[in-house]
Protein backbone atom coordinates (compact mmCIF):
# COMPACT_ATOMS: atom_id res chain seq x y z
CA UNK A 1 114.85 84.63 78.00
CA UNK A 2 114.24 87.78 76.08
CA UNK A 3 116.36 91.00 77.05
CA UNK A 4 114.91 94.28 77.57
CA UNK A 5 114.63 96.11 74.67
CA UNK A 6 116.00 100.23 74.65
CA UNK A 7 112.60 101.22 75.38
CA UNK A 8 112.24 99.07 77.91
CA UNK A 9 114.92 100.02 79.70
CA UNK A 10 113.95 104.03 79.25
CA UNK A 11 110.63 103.42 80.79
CA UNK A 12 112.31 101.12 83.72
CA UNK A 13 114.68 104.22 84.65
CA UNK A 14 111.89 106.90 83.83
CA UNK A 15 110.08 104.95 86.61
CA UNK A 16 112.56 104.73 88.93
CA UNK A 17 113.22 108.07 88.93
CA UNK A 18 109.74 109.00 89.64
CA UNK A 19 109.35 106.62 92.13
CA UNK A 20 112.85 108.01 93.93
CA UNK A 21 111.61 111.49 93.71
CA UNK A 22 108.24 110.52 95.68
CA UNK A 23 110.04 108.76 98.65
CA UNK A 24 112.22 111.63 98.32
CA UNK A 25 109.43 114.28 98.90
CA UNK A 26 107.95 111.59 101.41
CA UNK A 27 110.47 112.11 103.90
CA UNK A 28 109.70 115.96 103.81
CA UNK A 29 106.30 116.29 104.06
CA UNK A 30 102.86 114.25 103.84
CA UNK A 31 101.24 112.34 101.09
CA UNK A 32 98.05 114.97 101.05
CA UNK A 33 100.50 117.57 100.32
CA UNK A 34 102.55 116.63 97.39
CA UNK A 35 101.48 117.37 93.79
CA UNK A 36 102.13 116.45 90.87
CA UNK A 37 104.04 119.39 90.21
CA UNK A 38 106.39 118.34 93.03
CA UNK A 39 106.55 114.97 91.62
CA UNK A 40 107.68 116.32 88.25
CA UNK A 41 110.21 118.95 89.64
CA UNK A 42 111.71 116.95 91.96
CA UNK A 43 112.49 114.13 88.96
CA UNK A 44 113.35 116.99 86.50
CA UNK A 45 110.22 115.36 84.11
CA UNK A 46 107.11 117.42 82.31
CA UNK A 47 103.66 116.62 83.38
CA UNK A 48 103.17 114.42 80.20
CA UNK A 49 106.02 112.03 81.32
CA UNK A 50 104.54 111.29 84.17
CA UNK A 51 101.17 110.83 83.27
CA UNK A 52 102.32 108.29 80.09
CA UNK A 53 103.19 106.26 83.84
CA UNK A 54 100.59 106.90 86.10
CA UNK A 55 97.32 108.35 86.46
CA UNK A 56 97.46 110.30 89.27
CA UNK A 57 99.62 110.49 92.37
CA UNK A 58 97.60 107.92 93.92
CA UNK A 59 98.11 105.20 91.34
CA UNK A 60 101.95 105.81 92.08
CA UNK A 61 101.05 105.24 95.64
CA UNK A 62 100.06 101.83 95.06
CA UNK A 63 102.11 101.04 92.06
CA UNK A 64 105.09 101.67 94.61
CA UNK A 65 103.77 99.36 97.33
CA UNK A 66 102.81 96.80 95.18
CA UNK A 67 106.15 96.87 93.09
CA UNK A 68 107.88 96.26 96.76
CA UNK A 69 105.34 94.11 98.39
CA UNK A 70 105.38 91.46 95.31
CA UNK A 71 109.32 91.51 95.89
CA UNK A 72 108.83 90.66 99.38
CA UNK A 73 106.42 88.03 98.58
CA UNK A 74 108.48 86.52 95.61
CA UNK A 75 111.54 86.14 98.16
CA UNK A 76 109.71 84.62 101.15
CA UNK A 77 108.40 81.96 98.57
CA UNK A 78 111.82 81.57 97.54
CA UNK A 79 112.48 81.02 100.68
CA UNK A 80 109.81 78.47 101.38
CA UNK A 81 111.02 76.27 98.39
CA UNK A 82 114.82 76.04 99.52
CA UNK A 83 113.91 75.66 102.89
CA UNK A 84 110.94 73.33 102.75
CA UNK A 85 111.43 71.54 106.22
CA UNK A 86 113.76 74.23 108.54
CA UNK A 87 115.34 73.17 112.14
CA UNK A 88 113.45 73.77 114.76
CA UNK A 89 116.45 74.57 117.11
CA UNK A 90 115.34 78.07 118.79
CA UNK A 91 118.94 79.15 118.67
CA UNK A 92 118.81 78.61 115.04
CA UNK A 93 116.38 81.45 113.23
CA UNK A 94 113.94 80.21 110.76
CA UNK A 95 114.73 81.03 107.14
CA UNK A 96 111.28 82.53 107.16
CA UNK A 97 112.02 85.41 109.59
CA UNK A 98 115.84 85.98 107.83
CA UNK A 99 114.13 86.15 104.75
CA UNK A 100 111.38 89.25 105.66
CA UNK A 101 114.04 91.34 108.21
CA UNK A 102 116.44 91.01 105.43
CA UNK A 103 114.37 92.52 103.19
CA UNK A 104 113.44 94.75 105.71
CA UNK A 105 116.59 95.99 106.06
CA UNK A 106 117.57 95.90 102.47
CA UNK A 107 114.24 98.25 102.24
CA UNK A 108 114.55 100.90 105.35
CA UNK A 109 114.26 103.76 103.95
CA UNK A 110 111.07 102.97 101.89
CA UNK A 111 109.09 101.33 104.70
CA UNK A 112 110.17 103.82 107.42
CA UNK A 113 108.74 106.58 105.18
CA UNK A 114 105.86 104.60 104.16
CA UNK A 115 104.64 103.49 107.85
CA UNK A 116 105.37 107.57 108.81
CA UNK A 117 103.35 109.16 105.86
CA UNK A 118 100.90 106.74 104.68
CA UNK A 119 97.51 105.72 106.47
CA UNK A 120 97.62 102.44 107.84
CA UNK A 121 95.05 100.80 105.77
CA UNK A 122 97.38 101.82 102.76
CA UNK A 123 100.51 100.19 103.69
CA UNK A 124 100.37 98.09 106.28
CA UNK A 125 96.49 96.18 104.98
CA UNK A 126 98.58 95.35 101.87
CA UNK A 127 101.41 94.04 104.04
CA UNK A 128 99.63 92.15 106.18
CA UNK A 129 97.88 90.36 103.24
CA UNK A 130 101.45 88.99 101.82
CA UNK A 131 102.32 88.11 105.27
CA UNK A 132 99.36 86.14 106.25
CA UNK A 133 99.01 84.40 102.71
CA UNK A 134 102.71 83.39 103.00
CA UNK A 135 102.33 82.31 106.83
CA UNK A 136 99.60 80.07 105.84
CA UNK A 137 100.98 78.05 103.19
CA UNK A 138 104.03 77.93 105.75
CA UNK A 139 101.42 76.38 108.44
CA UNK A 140 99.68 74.38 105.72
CA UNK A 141 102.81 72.67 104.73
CA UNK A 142 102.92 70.67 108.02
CA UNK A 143 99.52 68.75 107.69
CA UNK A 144 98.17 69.95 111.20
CA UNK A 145 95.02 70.91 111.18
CA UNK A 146 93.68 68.21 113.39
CA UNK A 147 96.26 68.81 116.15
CA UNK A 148 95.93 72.54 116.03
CA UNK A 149 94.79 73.94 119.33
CA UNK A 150 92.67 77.15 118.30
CA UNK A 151 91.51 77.80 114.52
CA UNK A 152 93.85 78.71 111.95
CA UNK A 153 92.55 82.24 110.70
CA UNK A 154 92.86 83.05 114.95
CA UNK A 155 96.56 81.84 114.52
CA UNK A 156 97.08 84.01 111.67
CA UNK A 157 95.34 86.88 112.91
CA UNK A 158 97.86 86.68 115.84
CA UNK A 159 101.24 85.89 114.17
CA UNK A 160 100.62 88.15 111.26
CA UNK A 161 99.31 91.32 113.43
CA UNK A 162 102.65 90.53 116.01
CA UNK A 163 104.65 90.64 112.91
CA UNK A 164 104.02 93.70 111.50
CA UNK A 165 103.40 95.26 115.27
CA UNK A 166 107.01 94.44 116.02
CA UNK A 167 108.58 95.48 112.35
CA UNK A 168 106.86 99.14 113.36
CA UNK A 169 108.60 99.03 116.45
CA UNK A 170 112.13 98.07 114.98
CA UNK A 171 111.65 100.88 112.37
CA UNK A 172 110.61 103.37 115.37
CA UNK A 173 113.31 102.12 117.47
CA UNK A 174 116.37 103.05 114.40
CA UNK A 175 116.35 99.26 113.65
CA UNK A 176 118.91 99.03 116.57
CA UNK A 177 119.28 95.30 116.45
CA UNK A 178 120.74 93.74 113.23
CA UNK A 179 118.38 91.48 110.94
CA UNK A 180 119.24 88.46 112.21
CA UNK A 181 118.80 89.19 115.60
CA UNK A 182 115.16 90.37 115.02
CA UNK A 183 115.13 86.76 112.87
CA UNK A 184 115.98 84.81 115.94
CA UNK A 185 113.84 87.14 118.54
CA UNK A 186 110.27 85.71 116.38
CA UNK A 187 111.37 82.73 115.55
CA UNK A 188 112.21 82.20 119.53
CA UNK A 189 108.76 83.38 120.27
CA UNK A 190 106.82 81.75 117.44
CA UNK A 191 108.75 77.98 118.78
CA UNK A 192 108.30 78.85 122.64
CA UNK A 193 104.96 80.80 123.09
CA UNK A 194 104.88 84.02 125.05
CA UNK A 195 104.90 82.10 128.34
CA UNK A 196 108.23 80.17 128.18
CA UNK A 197 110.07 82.95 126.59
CA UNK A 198 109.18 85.14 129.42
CA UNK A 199 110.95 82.44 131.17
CA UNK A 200 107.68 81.36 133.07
């Protein structure tokens, strides 16, 4: 495996930088009303720095989300391949859901400033794209297409809009419950349908 060269490793922490001072300026004030000259300032940079990176303050928009929503993609794979065939005990949360709130978690401060700032079709369209396209090979994996009650893109529209609907909510809420917890709560809910968790 080849090692990253000096230069390499300049442009990886001329990035991060960058990237640090936009979240930064994020949590003070909206995406419409930081420059580039804010961008620069804030990361101590000249202009010409940051435009050898990125066009425009909108191409560091989605280089950012993309940079953290192939991460989040790459683990839940991971994830898939250890975990090919996971208990179904409801007690017992499926790798699936550890996998995203961990990340989640691991991530706070980027997605609470990201779901505050940024347009929903920004953010959370990209997000729900990795989400459904990982949920479906997760479906796909069990062969049930002729037992399935209602069509799968319905199913997915479902799961993967309750998904993201409830991560919102955890963010609002000061992610008061722990990972693991919010883990269990969906995998409960995807096992038992709404019905029988409402104890019905």
């Amino acid at each position: 495996m080849l090692q990253p060269t000096k230069e390499d490793r300049r442009i990886i922490r001329t990035r991060k930088v960058i990237t640090d001072s936009f979240i930064s300026l994020l949590n003070e004030k909206g995406f419409p009303d930081i420059s580039v000259a804010d961008l620069t300032e804030r990361a101590e940079i000249n202009r010409s720095t940051f435009y050898a990176h990125y066009k425009d303050k909108f191409d560091l928009l989605q280089a950012v989300i993309e940079e953290k929503l192939t991460l989040l993609s790459e683990q839940l794979e991971a994830s898939r391949v250890t975990h090919p065939v996971p208990s179904n005990a409801q007690d017992s949360p499926h790798p699936y859901f550890v996998t995203l709130f961990v990340h989640l978690q691991a991530h706070a401060e980027f997605y609470t400033v990201m779901f505050k700032r940024i347009e929903d079709s920004v953010l959370r369209g990209r997000m729900l794209e990795v989400i459904r396209e990982s949920q479906f090979i997760v479906i796909s994996q069990f062969k049930l297409e002729q037992k399935m009650l209602i069509p799968t893109d319905i199913l997915l529209d479902y799961l993967c809009s309750s998904i993201i609907g409830v991560v919102e909510k955890w963010y609002d809420n000061g992610m008061k419950y722990s990972a693991n917890y919010m883990a269990l709560q969906l995998t409960r809910l995807c096992r038992l349908g709404t019905d029988k968790a409402m104890g019905m």
